[in-house]
C-alpha atoms as a PDB file:
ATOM      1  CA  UNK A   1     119.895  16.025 121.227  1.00  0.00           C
ATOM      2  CA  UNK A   2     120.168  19.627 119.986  1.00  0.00           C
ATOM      3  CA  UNK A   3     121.090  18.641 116.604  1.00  0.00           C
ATOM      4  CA  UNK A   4     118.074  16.658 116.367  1.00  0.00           C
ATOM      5  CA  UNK A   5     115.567  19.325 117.639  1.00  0.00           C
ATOM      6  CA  UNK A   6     116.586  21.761 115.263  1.00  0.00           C
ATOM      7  CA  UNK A   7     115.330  20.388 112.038  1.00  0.00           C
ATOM      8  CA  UNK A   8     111.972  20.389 114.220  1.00  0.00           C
ATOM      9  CA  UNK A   9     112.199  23.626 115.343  1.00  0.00           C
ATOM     10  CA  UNK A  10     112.821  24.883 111.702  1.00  0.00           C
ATOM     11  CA  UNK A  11     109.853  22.900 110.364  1.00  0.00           C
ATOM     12  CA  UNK A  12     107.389  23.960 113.281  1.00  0.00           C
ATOM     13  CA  UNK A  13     108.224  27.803 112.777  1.00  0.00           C
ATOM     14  CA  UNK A  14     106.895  28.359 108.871  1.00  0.00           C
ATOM     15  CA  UNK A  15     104.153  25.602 110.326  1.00  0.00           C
ATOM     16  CA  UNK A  16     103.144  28.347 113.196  1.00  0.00           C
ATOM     17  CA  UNK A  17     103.210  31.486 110.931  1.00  0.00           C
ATOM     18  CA  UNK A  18     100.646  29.799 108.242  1.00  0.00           C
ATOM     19  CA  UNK A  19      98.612  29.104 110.840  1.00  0.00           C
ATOM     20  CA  UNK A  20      98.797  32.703 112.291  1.00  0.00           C
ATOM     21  CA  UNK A  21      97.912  34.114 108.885  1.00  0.00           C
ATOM     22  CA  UNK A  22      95.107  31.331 108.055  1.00  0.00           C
ATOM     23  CA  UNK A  23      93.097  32.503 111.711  1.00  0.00           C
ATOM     24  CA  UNK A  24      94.136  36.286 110.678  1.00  0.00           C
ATOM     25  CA  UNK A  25      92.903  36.576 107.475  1.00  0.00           C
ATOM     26  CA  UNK A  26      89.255  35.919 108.128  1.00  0.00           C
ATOM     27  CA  UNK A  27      89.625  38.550 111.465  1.00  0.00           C
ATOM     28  CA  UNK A  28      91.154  41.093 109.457  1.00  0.00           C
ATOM     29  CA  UNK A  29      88.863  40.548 106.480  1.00  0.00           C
ATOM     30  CA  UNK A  30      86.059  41.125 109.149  1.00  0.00           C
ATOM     31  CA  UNK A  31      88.310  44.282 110.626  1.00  0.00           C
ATOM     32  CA  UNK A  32      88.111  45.800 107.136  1.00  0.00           C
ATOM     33  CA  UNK A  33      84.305  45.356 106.481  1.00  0.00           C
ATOM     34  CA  UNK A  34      83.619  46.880 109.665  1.00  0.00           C
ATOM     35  CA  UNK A  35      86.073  49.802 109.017  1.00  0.00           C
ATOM     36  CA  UNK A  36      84.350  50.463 105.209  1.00  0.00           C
ATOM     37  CA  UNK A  37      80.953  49.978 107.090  1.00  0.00           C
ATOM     38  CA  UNK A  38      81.699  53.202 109.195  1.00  0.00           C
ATOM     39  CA  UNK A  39      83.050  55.348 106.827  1.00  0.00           C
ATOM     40  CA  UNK A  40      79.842  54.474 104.994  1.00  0.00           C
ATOM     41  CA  UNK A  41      77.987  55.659 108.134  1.00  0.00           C
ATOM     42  CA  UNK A  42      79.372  58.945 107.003  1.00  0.00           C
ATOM     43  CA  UNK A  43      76.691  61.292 106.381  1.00  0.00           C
ATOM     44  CA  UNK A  44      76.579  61.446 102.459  1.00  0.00           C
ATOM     45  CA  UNK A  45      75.065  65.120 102.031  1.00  0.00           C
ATOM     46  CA  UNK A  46      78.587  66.445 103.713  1.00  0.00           C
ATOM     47  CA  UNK A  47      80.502  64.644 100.963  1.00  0.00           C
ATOM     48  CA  UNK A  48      78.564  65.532  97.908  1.00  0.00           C
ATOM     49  CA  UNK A  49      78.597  69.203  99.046  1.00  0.00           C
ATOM     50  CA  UNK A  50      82.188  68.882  99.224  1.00  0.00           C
ATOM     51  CA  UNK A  51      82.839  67.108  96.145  1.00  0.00           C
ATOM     52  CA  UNK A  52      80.194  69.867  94.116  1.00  0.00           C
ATOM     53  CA  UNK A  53      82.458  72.451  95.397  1.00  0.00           C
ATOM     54  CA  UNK A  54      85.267  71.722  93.576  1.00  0.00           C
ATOM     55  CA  UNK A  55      82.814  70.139  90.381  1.00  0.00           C
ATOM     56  CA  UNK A  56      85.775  71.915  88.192  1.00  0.00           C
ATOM     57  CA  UNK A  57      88.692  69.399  89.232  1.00  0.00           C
ATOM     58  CA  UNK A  58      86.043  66.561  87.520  1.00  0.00           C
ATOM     59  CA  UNK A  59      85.416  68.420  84.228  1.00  0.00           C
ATOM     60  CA  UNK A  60      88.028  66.210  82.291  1.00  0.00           C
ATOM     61  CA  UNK A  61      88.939  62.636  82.537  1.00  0.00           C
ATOM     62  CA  UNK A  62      92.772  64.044  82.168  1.00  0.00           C
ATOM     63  CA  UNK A  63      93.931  66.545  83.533  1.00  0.00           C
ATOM     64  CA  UNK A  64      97.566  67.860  83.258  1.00  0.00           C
ATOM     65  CA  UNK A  65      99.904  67.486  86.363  1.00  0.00           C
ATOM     66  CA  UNK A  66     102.704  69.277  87.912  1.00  0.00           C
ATOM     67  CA  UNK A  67     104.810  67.064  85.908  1.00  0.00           C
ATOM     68  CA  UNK A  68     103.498  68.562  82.927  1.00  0.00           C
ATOM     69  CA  UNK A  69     101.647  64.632  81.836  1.00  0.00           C
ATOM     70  CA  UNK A  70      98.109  64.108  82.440  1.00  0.00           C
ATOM     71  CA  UNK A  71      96.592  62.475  85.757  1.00  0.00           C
ATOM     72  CA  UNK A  72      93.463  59.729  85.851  1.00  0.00           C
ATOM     73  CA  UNK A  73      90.753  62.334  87.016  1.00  0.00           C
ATOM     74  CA  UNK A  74      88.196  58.980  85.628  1.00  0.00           C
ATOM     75  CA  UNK A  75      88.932  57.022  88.612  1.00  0.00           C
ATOM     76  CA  UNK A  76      88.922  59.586  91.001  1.00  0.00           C
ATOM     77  CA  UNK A  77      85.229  60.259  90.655  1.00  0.00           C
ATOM     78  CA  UNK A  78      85.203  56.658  90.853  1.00  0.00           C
ATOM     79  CA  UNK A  79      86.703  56.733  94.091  1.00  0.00           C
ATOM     80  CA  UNK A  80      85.415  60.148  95.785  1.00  0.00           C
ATOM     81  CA  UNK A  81      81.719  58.472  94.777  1.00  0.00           C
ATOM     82  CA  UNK A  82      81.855  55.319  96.873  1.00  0.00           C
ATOM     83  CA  UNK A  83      79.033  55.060  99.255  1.00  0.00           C
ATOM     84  CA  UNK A  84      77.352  57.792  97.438  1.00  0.00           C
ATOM     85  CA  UNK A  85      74.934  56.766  94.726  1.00  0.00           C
ATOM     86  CA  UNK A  86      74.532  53.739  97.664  1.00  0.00           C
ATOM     87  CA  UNK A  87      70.605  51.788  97.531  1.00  0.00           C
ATOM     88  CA  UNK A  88      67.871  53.399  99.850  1.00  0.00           C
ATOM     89  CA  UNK A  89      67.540  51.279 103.216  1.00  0.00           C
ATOM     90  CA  UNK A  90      70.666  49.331 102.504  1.00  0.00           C
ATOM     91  CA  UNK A  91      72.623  48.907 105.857  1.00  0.00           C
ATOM     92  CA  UNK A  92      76.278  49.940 106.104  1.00  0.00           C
ATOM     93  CA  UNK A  93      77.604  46.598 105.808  1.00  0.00           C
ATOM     94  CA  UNK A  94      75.819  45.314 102.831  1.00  0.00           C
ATOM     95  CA  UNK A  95      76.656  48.504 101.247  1.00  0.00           C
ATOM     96  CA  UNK A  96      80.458  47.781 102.281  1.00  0.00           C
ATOM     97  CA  UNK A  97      79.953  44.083 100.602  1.00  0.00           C
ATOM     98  CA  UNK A  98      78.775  45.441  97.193  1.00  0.00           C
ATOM     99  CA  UNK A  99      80.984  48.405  97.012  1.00  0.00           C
ATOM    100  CA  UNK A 100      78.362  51.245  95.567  1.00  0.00           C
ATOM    101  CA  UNK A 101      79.993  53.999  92.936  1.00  0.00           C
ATOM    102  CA  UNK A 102      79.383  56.303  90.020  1.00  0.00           C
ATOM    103  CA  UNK A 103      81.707  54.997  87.449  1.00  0.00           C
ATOM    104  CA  UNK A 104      82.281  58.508  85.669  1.00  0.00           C
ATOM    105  CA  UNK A 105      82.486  62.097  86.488  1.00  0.00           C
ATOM    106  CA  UNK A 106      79.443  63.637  84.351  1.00  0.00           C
ATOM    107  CA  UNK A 107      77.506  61.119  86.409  1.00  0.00           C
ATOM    108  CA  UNK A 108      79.116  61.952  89.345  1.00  0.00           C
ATOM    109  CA  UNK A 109      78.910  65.783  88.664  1.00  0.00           C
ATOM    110  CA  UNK A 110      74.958  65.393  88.006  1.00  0.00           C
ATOM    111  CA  UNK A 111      74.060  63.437  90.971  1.00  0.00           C
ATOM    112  CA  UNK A 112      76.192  66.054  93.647  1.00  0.00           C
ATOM    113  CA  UNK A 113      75.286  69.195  91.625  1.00  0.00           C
ATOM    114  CA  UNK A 114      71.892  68.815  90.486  1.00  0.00           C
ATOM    115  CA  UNK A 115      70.165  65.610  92.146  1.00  0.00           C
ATOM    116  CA  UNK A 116      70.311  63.352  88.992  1.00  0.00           C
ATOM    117  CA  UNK A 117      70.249  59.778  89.214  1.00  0.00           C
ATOM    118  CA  UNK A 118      73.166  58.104  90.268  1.00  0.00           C
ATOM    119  CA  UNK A 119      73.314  55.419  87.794  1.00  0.00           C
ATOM    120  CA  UNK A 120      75.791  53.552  90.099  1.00  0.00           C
ATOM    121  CA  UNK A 121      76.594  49.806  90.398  1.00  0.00           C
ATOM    122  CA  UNK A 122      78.489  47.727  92.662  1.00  0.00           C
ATOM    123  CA  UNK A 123      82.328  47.736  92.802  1.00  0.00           C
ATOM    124  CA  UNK A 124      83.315  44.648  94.833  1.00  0.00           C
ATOM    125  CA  UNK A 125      86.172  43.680  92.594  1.00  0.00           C
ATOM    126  CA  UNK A 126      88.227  45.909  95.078  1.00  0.00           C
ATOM    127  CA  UNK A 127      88.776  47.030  98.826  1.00  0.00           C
ATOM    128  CA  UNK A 128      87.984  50.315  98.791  1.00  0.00           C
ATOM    129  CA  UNK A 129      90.264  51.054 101.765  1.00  0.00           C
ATOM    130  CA  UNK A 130      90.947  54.606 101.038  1.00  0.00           C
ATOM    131  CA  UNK A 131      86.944  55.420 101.665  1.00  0.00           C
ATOM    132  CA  UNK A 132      87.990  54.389 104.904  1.00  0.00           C
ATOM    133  CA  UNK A 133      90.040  57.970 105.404  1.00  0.00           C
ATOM    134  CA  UNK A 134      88.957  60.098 102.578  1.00  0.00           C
ATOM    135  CA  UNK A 135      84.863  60.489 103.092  1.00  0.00           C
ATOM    136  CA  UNK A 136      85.337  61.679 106.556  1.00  0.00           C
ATOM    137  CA  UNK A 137      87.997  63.823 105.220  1.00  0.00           C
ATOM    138  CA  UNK A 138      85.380  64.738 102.311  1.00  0.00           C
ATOM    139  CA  UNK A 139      82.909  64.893 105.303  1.00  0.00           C
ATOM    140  CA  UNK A 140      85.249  67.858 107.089  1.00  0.00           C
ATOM    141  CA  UNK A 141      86.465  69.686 103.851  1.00  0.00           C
ATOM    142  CA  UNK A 142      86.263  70.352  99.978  1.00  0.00           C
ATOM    143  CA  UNK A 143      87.689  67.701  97.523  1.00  0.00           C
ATOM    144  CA  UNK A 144      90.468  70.830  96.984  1.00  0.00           C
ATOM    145  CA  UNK A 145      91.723  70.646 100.433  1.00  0.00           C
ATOM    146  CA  UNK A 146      91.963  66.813 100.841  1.00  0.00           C
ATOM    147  CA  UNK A 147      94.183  66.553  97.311  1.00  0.00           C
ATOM    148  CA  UNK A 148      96.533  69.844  98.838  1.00  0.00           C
ATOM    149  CA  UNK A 149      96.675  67.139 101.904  1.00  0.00           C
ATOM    150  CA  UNK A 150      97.698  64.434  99.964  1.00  0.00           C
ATOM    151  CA  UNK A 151     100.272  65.880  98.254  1.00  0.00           C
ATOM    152  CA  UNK A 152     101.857  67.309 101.552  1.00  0.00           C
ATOM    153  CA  UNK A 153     101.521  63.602 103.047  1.00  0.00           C
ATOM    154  CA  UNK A 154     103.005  62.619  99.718  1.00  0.00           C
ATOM    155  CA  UNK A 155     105.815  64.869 100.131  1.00  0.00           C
ATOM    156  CA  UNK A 156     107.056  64.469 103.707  1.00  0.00           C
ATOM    157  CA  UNK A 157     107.401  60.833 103.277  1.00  0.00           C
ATOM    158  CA  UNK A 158     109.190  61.150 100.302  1.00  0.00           C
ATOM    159  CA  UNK A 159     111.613  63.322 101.806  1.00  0.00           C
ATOM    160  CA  UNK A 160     111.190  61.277 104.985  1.00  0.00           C
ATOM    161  CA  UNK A 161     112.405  58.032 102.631  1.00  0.00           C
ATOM    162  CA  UNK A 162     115.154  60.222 101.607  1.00  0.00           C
ATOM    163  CA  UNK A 163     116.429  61.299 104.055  1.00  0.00           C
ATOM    164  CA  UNK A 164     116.792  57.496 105.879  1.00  0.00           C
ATOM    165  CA  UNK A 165     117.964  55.753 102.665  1.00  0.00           C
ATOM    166  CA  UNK A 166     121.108  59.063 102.807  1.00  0.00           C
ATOM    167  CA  UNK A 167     121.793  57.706 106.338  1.00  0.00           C
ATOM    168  CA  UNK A 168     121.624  54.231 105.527  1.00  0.00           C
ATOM    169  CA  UNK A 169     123.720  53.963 102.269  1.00  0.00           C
ATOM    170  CA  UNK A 170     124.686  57.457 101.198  1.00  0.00           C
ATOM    171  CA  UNK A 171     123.034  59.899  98.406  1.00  0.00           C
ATOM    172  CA  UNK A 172     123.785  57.510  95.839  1.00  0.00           C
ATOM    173  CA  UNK A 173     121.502  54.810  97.259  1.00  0.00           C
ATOM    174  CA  UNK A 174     118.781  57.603  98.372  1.00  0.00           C
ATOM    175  CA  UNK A 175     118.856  58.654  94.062  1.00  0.00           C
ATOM    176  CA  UNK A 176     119.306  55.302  93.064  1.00  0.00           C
ATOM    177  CA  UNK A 177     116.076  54.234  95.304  1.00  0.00           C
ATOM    178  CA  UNK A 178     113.818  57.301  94.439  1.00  0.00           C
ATOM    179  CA  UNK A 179     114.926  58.814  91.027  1.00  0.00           C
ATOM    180  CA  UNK A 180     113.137  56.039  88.859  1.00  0.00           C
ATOM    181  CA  UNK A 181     110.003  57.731  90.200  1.00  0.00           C
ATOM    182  CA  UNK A 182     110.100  60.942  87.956  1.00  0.00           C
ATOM    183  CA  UNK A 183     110.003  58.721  84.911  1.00  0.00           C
ATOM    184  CA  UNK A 184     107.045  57.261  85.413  1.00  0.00           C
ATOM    185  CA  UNK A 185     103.318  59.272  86.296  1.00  0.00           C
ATOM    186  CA  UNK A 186     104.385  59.525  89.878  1.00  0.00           C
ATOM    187  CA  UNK A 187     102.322  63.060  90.003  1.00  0.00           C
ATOM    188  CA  UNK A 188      98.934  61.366  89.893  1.00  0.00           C
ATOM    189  CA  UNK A 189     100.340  59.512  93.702  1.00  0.00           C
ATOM    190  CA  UNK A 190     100.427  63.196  94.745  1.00  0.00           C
ATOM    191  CA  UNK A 191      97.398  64.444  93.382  1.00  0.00           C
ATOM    192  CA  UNK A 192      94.906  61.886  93.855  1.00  0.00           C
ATOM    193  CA  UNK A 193      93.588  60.072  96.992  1.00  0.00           C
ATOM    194  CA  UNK A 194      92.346  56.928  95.314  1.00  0.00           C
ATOM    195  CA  UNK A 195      96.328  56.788  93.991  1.00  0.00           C
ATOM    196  CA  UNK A 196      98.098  57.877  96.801  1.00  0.00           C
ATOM    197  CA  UNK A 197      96.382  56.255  99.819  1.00  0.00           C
ATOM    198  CA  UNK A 198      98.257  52.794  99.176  1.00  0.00           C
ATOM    199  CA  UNK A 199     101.361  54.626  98.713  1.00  0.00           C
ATOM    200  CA  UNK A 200     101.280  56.602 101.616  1.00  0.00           C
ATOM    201  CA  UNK A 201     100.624  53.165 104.195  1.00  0.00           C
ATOM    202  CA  UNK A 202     103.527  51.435 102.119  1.00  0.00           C
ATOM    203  CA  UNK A 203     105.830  54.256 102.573  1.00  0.00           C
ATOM    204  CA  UNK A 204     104.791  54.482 106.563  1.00  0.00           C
ATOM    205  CA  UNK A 205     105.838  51.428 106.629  1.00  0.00           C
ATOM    206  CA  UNK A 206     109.133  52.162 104.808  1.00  0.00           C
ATOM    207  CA  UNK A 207     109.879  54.732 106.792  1.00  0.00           C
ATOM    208  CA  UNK A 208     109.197  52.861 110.457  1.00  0.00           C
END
């Protein structure tokens, strides 16, 4: 009778986790809207004053790293601007659905430093999850502070990673894992929130 069960057993439990992930997805899509929807809530005049006073880190759309290669400055202005150049008496959740930014820096820089128009359009190609952390952080501290965060974030996880792929497997497997990183731009994951805030939950995760 075992025997026979089995095969059942084995069909029902990929059967169980679709249907886990087909009621999930619409809950966490929902859990994701509302968390954008709040960070929107965010007042804006704390973030722009923040992002004016570092205007100089938005000057170029490359700027060279610690790597000595150049880093995407372009789409962070992108990303430090969503929920900024937002529509007047549009509530937090529409604004979440359409996904407001400035899609360059002199734009960006005019609007937070002088008033200008925004000129911004809707962005809802992507989740902007990392608005979710960074414009309270922008809220609390200048754009300078919050990239000197990420990198430190950035760097303890590395070296968190490293040190758990040593214990597991040895130095070899900790180089093997982590050394293809300097030949590619890894720096702009350090330096930039927009890069670095998927990195950082992936290598949470890693390192749970």
């Amino acid at each position: 009778i075992k025997s026979l069960e089995e095969p059942e057993i084995a069909l029902m439990d990929p059967i169980r986790k679709a249907a886990i992930a087909i009621v999930m997805a619409p809950i966490l899509a929902a859990a994701f809207m509302v968390l954008l929807a709040a960070a929107l809530a965010v007042p804006d005049k704390a973030v722009a004053r923040n992002v004016a006073e570092d205007w100089e880190l938005f000057g170029h759309a490359r700027l060279p790293s610690f790597t000595g290669r150049k880093i995407d400055v372009g789409t962070e202005c992108i990303g430090v601007s969503f929920g900024l150049g937002d529509a007047p008496h549009v509530s937090p959740m529409e604004a979440a659905a359409r996904a407001p930014v400035i899609f360059d820096c002199p734009s960006l820089l005019g609007h937070v430093l002088r008033g200008e128009n925004s000129n911004a359009g809707d962005y809802a190609r992507y989740w902007h999850g990392y608005a979710v952390i960074s414009r309270p952080l922008l809220a609390l501290m200048p754009y300078h502070d919050v990239r000197m965060l990420t990198f430190n974030a950035m760097a303890a996880l590395f070296a968190f990673l490293a040190a758990g792929l040593w214990r597991a497997g040895g130095w070899r497997l900790a180089l093997g894992a982590l050394a293809p990183f300097y030949f590619v731009n890894y720096s702009g994951f350090f330096e930039l929130w927009t890069k670095a805030a998927g990195w950082i939950v992936m290598l949470v995760a890693a390192n749970i």
